[in-house]
Protein backbone atom coordinates (compact mmCIF):
# COMPACT_ATOMS: atom_id res chain seq x y z
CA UNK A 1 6.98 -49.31 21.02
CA UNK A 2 6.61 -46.31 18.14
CA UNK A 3 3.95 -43.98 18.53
CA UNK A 4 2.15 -43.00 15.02
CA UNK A 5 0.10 -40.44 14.21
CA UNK A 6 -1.67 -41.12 11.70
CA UNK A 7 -3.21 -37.99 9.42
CA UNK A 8 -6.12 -38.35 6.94
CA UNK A 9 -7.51 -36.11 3.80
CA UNK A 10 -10.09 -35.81 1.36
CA UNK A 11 -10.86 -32.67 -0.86
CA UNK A 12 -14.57 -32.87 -0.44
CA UNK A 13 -17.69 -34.48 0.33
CA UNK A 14 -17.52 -36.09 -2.99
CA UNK A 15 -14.59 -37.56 -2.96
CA UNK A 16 -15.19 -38.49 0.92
CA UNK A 17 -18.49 -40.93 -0.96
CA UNK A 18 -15.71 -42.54 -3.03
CA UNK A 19 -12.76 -42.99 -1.12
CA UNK A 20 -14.36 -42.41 2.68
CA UNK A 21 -12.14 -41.21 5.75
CA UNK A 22 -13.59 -44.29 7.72
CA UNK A 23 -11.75 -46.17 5.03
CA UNK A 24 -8.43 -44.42 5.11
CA UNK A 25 -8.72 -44.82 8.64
CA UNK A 26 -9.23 -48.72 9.01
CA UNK A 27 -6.26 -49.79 6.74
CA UNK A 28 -4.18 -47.10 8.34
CA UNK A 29 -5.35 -48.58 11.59
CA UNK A 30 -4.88 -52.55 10.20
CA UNK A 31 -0.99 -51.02 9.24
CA UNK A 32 -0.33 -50.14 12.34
CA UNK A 33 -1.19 -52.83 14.26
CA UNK A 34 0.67 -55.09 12.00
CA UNK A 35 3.69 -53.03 12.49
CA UNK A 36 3.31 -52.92 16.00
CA UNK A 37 2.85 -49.28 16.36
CA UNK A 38 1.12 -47.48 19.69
CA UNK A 39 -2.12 -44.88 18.19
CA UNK A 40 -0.80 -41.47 19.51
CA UNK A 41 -3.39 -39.36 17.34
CA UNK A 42 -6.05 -39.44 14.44
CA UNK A 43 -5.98 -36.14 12.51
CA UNK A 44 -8.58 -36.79 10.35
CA UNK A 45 -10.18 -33.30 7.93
CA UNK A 46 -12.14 -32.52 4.41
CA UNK A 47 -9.88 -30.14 2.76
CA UNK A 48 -8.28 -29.32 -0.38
CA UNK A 49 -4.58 -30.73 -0.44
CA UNK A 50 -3.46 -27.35 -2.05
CA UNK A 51 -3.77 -25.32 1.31
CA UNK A 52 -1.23 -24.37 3.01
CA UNK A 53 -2.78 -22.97 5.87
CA UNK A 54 -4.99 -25.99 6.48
CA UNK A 55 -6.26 -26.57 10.28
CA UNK A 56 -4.59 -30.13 10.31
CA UNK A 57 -1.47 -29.06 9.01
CA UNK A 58 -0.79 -26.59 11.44
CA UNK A 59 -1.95 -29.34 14.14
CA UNK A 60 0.61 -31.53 12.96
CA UNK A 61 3.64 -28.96 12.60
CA UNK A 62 2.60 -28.58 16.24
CA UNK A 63 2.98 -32.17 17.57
CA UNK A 64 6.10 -32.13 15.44
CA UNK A 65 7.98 -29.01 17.23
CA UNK A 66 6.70 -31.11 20.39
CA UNK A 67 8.40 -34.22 19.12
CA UNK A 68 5.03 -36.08 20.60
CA UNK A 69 5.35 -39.20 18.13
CA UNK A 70 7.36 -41.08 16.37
CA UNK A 71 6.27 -42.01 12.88
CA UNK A 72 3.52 -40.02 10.81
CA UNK A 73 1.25 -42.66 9.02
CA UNK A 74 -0.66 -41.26 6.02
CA UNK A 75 -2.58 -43.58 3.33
CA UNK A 76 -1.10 -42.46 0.16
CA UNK A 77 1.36 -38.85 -0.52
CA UNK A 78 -1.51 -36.93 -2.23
CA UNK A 79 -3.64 -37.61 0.65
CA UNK A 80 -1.00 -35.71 2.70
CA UNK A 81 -0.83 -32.70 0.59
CA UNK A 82 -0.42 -31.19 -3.04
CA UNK A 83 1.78 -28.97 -2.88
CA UNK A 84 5.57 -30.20 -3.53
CA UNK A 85 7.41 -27.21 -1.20
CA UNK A 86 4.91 -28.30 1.99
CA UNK A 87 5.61 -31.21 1.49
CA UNK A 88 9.55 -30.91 1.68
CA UNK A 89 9.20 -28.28 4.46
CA UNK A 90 7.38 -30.78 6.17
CA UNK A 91 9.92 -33.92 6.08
CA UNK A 92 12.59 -31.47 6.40
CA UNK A 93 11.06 -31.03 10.03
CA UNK A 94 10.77 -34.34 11.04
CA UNK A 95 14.36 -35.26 10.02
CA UNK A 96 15.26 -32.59 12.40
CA UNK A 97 13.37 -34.54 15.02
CA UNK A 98 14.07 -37.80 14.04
CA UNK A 99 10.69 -38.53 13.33
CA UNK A 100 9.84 -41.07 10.57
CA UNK A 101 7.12 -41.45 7.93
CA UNK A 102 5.28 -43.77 5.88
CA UNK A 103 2.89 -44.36 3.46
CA UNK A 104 0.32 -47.10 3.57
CA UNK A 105 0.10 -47.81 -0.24
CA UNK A 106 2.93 -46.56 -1.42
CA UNK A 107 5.90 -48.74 0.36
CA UNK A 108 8.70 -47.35 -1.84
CA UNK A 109 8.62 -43.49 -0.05
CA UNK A 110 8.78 -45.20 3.00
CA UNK A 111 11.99 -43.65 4.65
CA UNK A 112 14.94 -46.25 4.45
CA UNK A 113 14.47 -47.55 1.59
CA UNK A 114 16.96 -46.72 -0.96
CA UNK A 115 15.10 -44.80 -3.51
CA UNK A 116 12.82 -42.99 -0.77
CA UNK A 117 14.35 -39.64 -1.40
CA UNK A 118 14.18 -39.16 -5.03
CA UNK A 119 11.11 -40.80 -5.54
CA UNK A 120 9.72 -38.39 -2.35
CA UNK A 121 10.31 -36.04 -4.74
CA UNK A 122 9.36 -37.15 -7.90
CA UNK A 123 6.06 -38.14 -6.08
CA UNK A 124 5.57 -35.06 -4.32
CA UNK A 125 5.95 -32.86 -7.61
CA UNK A 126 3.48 -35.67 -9.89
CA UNK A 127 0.87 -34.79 -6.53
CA UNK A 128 1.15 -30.86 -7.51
CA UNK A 129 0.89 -31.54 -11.18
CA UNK A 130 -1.69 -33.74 -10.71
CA UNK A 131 -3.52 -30.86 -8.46
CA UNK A 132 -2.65 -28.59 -11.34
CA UNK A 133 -4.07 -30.30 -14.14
CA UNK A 134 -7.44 -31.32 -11.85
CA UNK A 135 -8.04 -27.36 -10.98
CA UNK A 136 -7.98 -26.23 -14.06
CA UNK A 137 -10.25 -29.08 -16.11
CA UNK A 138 -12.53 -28.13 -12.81
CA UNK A 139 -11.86 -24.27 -13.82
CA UNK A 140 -12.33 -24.91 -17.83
CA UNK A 141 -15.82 -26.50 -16.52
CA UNK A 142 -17.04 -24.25 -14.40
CA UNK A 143 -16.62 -21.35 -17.27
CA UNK A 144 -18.16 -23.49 -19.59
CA UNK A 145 -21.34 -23.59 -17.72
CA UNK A 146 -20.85 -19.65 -16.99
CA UNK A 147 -20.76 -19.16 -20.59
CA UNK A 148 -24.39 -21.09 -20.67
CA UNK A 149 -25.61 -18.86 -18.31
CA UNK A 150 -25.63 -21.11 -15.38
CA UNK A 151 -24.75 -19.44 -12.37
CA UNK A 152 -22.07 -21.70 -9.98
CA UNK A 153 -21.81 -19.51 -6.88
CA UNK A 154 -24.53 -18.53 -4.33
CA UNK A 155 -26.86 -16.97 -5.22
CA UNK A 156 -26.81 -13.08 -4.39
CA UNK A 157 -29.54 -10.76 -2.85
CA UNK A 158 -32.22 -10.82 -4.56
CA UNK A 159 -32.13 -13.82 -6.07
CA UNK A 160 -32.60 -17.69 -4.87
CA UNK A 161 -30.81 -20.80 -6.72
CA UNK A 162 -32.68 -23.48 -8.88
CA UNK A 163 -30.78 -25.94 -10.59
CA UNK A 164 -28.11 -24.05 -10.86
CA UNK A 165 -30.64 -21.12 -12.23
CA UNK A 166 -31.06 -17.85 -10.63
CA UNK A 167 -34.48 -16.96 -9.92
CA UNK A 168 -35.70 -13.50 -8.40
CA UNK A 169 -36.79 -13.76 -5.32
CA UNK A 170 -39.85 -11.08 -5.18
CA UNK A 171 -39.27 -10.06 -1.21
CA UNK A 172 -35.76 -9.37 -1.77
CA UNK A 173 -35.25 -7.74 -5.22
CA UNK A 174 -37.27 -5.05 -3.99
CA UNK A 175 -34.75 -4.33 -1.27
CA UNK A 176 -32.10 -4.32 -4.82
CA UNK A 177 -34.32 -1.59 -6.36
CA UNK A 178 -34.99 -0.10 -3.34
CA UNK A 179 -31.00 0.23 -2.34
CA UNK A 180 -30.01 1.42 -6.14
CA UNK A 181 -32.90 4.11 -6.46
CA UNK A 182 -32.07 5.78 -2.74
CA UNK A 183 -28.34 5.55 -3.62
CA UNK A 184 -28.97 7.67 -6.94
CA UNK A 185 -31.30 10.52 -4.54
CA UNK A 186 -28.30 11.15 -2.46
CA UNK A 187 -28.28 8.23 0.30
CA UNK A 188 -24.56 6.99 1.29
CA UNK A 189 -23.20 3.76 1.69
CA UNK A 190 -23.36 4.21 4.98
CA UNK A 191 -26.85 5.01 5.65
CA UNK A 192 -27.99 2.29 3.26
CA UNK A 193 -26.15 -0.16 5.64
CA UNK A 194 -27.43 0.76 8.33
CA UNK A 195 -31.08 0.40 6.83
CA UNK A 196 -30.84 -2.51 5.11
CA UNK A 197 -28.51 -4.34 7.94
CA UNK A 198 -25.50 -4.67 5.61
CA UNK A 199 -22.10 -3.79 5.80
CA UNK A 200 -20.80 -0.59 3.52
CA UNK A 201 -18.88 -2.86 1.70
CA UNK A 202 -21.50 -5.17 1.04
CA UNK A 203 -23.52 -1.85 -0.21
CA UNK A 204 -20.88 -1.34 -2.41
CA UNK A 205 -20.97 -4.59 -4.04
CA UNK A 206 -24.44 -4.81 -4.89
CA UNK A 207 -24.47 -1.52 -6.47
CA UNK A 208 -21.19 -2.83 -8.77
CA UNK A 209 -22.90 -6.43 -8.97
CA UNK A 210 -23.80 -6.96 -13.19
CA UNK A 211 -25.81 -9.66 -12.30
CA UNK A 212 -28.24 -7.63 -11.46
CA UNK A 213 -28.38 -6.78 -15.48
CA UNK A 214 -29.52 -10.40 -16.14
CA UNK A 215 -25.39 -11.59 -16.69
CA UNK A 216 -22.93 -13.58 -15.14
CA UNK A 217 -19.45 -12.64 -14.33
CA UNK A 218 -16.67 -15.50 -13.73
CA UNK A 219 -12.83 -15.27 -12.82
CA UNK A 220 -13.12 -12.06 -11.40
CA UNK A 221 -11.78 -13.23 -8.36
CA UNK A 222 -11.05 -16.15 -6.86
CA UNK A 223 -9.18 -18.11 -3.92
CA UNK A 224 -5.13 -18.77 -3.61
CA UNK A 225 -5.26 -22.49 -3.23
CA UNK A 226 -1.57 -21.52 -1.42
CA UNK A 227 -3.24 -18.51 0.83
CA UNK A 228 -6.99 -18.77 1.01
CA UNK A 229 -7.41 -15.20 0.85
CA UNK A 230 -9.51 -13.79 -2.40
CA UNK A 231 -7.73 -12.20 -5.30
CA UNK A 232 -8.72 -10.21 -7.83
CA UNK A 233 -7.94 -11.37 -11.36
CA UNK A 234 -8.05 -8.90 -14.89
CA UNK A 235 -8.79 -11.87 -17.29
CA UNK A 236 -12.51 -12.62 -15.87
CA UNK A 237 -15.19 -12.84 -18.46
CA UNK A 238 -19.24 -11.63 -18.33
CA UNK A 239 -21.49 -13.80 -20.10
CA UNK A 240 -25.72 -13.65 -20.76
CA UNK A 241 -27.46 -15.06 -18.11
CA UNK A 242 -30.34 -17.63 -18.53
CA UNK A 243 -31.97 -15.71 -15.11
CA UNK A 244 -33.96 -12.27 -15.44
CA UNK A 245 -32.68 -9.03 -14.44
CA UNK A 246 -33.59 -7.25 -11.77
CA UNK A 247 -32.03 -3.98 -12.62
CA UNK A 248 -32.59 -2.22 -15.85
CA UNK A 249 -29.13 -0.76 -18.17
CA UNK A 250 -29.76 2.98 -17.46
CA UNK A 251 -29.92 2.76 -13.63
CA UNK A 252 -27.19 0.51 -13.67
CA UNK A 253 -24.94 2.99 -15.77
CA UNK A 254 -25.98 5.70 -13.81
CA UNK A 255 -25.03 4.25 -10.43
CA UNK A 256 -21.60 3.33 -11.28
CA UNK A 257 -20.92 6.97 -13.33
CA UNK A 258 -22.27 8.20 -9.75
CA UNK A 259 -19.90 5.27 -8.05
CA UNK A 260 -16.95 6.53 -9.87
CA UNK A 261 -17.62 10.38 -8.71
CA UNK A 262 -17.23 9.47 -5.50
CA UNK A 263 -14.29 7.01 -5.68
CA UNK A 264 -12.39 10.77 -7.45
CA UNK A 265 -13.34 12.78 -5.21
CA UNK A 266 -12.13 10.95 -1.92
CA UNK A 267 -9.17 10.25 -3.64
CA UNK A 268 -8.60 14.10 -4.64
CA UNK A 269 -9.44 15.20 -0.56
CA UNK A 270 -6.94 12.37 0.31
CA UNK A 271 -4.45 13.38 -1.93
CA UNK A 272 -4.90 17.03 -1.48
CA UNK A 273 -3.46 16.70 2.48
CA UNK A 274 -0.26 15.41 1.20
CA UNK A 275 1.59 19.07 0.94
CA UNK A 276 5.08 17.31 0.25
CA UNK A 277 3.54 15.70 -3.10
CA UNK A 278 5.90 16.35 -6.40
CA UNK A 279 7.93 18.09 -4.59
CA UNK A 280 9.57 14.81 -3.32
CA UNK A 281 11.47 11.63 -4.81
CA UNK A 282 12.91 8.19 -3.67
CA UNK A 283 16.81 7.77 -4.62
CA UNK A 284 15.79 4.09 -5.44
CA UNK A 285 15.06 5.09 -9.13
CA UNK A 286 14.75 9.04 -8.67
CA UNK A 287 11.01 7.48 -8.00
CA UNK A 288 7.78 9.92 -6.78
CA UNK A 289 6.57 9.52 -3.53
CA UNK A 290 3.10 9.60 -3.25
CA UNK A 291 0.78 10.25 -0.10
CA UNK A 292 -1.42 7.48 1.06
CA UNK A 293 -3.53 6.62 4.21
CA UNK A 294 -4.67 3.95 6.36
CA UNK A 295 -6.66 2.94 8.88
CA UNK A 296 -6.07 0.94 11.75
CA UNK A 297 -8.63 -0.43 14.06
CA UNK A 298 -7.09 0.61 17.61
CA UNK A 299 -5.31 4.19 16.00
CA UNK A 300 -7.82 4.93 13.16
CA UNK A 301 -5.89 6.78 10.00
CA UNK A 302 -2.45 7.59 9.40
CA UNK A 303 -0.38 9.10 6.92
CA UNK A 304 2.18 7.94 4.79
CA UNK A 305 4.48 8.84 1.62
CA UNK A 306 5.34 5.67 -0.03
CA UNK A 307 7.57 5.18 -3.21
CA UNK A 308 6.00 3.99 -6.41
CA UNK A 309 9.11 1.94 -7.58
CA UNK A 310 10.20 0.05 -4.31
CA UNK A 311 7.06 0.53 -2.21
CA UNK A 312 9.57 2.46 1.03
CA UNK A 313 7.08 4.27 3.27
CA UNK A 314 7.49 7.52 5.54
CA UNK A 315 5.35 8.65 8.16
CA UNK A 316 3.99 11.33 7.04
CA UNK A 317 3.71 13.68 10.01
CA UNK A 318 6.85 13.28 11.18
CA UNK A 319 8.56 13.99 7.87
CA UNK A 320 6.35 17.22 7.10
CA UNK A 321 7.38 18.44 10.51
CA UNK A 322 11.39 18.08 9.86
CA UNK A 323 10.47 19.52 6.77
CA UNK A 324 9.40 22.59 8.25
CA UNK A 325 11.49 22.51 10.64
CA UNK A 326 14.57 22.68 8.74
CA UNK A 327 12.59 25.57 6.46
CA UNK A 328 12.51 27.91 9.30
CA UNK A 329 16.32 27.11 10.08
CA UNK A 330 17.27 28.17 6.93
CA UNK A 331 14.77 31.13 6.94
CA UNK A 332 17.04 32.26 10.02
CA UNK A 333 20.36 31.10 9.27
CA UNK A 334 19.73 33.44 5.87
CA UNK A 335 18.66 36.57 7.66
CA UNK A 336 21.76 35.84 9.87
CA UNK A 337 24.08 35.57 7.14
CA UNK A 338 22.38 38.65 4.96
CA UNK A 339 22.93 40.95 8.27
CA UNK A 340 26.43 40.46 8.31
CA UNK A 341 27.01 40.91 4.59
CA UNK A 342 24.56 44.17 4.87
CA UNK A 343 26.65 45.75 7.60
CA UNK A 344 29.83 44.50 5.68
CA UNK A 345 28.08 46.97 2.72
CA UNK A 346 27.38 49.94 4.68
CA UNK A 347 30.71 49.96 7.00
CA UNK A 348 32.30 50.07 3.55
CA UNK A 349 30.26 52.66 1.77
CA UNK A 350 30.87 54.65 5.34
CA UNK A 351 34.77 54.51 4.87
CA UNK A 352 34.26 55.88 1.11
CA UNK A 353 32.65 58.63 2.29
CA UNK A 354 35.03 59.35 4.87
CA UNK A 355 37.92 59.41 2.42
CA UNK A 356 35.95 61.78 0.31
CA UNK A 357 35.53 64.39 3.32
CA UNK A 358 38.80 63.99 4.09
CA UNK A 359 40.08 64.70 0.42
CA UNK A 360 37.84 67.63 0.54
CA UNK A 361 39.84 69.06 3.19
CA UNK A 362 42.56 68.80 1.85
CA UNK A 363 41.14 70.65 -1.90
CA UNK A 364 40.27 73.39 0.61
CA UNK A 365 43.98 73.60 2.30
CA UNK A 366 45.40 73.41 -1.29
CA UNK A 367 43.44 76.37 -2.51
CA UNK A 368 43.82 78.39 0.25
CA UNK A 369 47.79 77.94 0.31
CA UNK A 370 47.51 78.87 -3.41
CA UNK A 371 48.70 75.65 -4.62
CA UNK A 372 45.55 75.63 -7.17
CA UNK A 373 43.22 77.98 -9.02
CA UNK A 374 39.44 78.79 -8.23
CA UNK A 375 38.48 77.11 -11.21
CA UNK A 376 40.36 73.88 -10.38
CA UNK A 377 39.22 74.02 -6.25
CA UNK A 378 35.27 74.73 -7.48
CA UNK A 379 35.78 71.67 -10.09
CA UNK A 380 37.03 69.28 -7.24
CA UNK A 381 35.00 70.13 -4.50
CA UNK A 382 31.92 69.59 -7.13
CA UNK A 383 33.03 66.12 -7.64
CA UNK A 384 33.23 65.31 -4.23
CA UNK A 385 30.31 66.68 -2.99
CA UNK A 386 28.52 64.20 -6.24
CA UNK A 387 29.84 61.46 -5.18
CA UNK A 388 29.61 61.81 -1.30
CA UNK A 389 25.92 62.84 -2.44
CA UNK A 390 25.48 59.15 -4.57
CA UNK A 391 27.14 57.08 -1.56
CA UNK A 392 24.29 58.80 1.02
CA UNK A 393 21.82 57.56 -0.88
CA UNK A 394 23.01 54.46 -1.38
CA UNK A 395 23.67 53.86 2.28
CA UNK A 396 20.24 55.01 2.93
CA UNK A 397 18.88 52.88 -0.34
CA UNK A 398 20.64 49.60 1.64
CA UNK A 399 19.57 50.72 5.13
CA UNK A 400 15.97 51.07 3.73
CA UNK A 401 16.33 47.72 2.00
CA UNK A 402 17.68 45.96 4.62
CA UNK A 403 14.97 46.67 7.15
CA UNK A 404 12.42 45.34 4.85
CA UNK A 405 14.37 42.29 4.00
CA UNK A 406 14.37 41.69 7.86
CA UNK A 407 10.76 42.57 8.26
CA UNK A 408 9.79 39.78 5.58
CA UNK A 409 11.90 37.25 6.68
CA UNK A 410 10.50 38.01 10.06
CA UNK A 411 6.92 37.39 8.59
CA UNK A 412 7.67 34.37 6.78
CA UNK A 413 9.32 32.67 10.29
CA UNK A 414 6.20 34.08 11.74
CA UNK A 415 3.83 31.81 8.91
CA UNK A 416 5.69 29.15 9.16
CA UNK A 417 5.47 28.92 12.86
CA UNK A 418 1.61 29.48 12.20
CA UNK A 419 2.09 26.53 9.38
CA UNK A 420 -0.67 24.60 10.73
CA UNK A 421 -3.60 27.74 10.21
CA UNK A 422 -2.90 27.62 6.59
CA UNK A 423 -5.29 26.46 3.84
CA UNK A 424 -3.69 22.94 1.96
CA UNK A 425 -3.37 25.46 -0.93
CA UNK A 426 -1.45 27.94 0.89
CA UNK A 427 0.82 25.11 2.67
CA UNK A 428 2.12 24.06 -0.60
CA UNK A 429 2.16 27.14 -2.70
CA UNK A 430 4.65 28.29 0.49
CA UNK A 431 6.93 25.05 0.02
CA UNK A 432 7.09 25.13 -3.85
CA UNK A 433 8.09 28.85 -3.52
CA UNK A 434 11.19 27.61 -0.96
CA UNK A 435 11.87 24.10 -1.80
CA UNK A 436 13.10 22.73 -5.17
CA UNK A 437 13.04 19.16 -4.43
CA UNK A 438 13.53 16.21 -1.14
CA UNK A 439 15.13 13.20 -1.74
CA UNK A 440 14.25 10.63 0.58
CA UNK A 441 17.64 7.99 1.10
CA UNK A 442 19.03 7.08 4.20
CA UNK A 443 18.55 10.78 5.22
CA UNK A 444 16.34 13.21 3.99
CA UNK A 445 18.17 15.91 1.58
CA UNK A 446 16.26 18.93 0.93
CA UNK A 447 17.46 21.64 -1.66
CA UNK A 448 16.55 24.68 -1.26
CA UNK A 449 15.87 27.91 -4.02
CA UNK A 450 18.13 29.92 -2.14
């Protein structure tokens, strides 16, 4: 004998007055019996078909991987699910296990039959239309009454619902006043949580809430039927609200100028720690990288340089310490390379000035065997004794130079190993003074101003 598990839907507790799960539920029941099937499992749930994420659904992929029945018995394919891709994932899974399905009203998806498999589809797809088309006459409603000043949501502090009415609740809206006026003297989010037993972000919201101003806002944000998480959405609309307000324009505008002060300044602190900014790009597109933190529960914040164009992300600690790193080799490596030419420099000058004291000796020999005049011997030596003069002071000049060359690059190995006293100012003024640009690829490529 099959085992069926049979799996039943409605939307809401509307539709579960019209077309009842105890109804579903007895036909299915009646079905089975007269096809001789063994009850494995009832799933029964009021949900929207449009999930994806639904509780019953992930029930059922369960007792599917388990291969615990044998046939799936639902009353009709909307009642299933809306959504055409779920559905296919979802027969694609019990073919795998050999596990049947059939519908109680709708004989001719029934697996087979002939035609099951296109009109699966064509069914399937007409059930997400149909979804479609229902969610947005709901949607084209819902503003309608928005735009009459009817408020369709629950009703936020402050206020109470009536008929689909806000109306101030007297107790409450003083908290409202009470939170906006402190917030303007100075109070943070955070200490207005804490005394009013709200989360910061709930702080937040009332202080951005234009409700408050006697309108209402719809299609700000809403639910993804495929997700369930909340989105935000550009195209909302504010309309006049038929409730009274319970804070006036002026505070309102100020709060949110104030709001937006804050929002730039933690941005510009944030910003400010990330010393590699414009000095580094992503090959993807020659992009920016940007700094940006997070916080994690367990770790609390980290850094990160992300990409603007693809969205790669660096740690950023790690990459401002190779940075650095690589900085002070080159710092050394240069003073390495500069010693070597500078001794190349003087050993040369040296053997000039050899060559001229040796030349003067001879001068001298030549005058004293007679072989030139006074004139000519005073002329020579004079020239000799100039230029021997000029290459001194040249050797001195790169003796002189070189030891302060080495005392500087000295220092700057010395502030870069002391990288981490710096100011944020002084951290990047050092790298834009070295660095000309990083590209961040598969390895990180830094160029260098000298």
């Amino acid at each position: 004998m099959k085992k069926a598990l049979i799996i039943l839907r409605v939307s809401d507790q509307h539709q579960e007055e019209r077309n009842s799960l105890e109804k579903q539920e007895e036909q299915a029941l009646h079905y089975c019996s007269f096809k001789g099937y063994e009850i494995y499992k009832v799933i029964k749930t009021v949900v929207s078909g449009r999930k994806n994420n639904r509780e019953d659904f992930l029930e059922l992929e369960r007792e599917i991987e388990e291969n615990n029945f044998d046939v799936l018995v639902f009353y009709e394919l909307s009642r299933l699910a809306r959504n055409a891709y779920f559905i296919h994932k979802l027969v694609h899974s019990m073919r795998i296990k050999e596990i049947s399905f059939e519908s109680i009203t709708e004989s001719y998806l029934n697996e087979g039959t002939p035609t099951s498999k296109i009109m699966l589809g064509i069914m399937a797809s007409q059930a997400e239309i149909e979804s479609d088309i229902i969610s947005k006459r709901v949607r084209n409603r819902m503003q309608f009454y928005a735009s009459q000043g009817y408020h369709l949501f629950p009703a936020p502090k402050g206020y109470r619902l009536e008929n689909k009415v806000l109306v101030i609740d007297e107790a409450d809206s003083q908290n409202i006043r009470e939170i906006f006026k402190k917030f303007l003297e100075g109070s943070s989010y955070k200490s207005l949580s804490r005394e009013y037993n709200l989360s910061s972000l709930s702080i937040k919201r009332i202080l951005g809430n234009v409700t408050y101003l006697g309108k209402i806002k719809f299609g700000f944000e809403g639910k993804n039927p495929n997700t369930g998480k909340w989105e935000k959405n550009k195209a909302g609309a504010i309309y006049e609200g038929k409730h009274k307000a319970i804070i006036d324009d002026t505070t309102f505008g100020l709060v949110q100028e104030l709001i937006n002060q804050k929002d730039k300044s933690r941005n510009k602190v944030i910003e400010s720690d990330y010393i590699l900014t414009g000095l580094m790009h992503h090959k993807c597109d020659n992009s920016r990288m940007f700094g940006k933190t997070h916080r994690r529960k367990k770790t609390g914040l980290y850094r990160l340089y992300y990409c603007n164009k693809c969205y790669k992300t660096i740690k950023a600690d790690i990459l401002e310490e190779l940075i650095l790193s690589s900085l002070k080799e080159k710092i050394v490596e240069l003073n390495f390379l500069e010693k070597k030419s500078i001794n190349k420099k003087v050993k040369n000058v040296q053997d000039v000035v050899n060559k001229l004291f040796s030349k003067r000796g001879r001068i001298i020999e030549m005058y004293g065997d007679g072989v030139i005049n006074r004139e000519e011997y005073l002329k020579n030596i004079k020239d000799i004794d100039k230029k021997i003069s000029e290459l001194d002071s040249k050797d001195k000049k790169i003796e002189k130079d070189t030891n302060m060359d080495i005392l500087l690059k000295d220092k700057l190995v010395e502030i870069i190993e002391n990288f981490e006293n710096l100011t944020i100012s002084e951290k990047k003024s050092l790298l834009n003074i070295f660095i000309e640009e990083i590209i961040i690829d598969d390895e990180v490529l830094i160029t260098f101003k000298f």
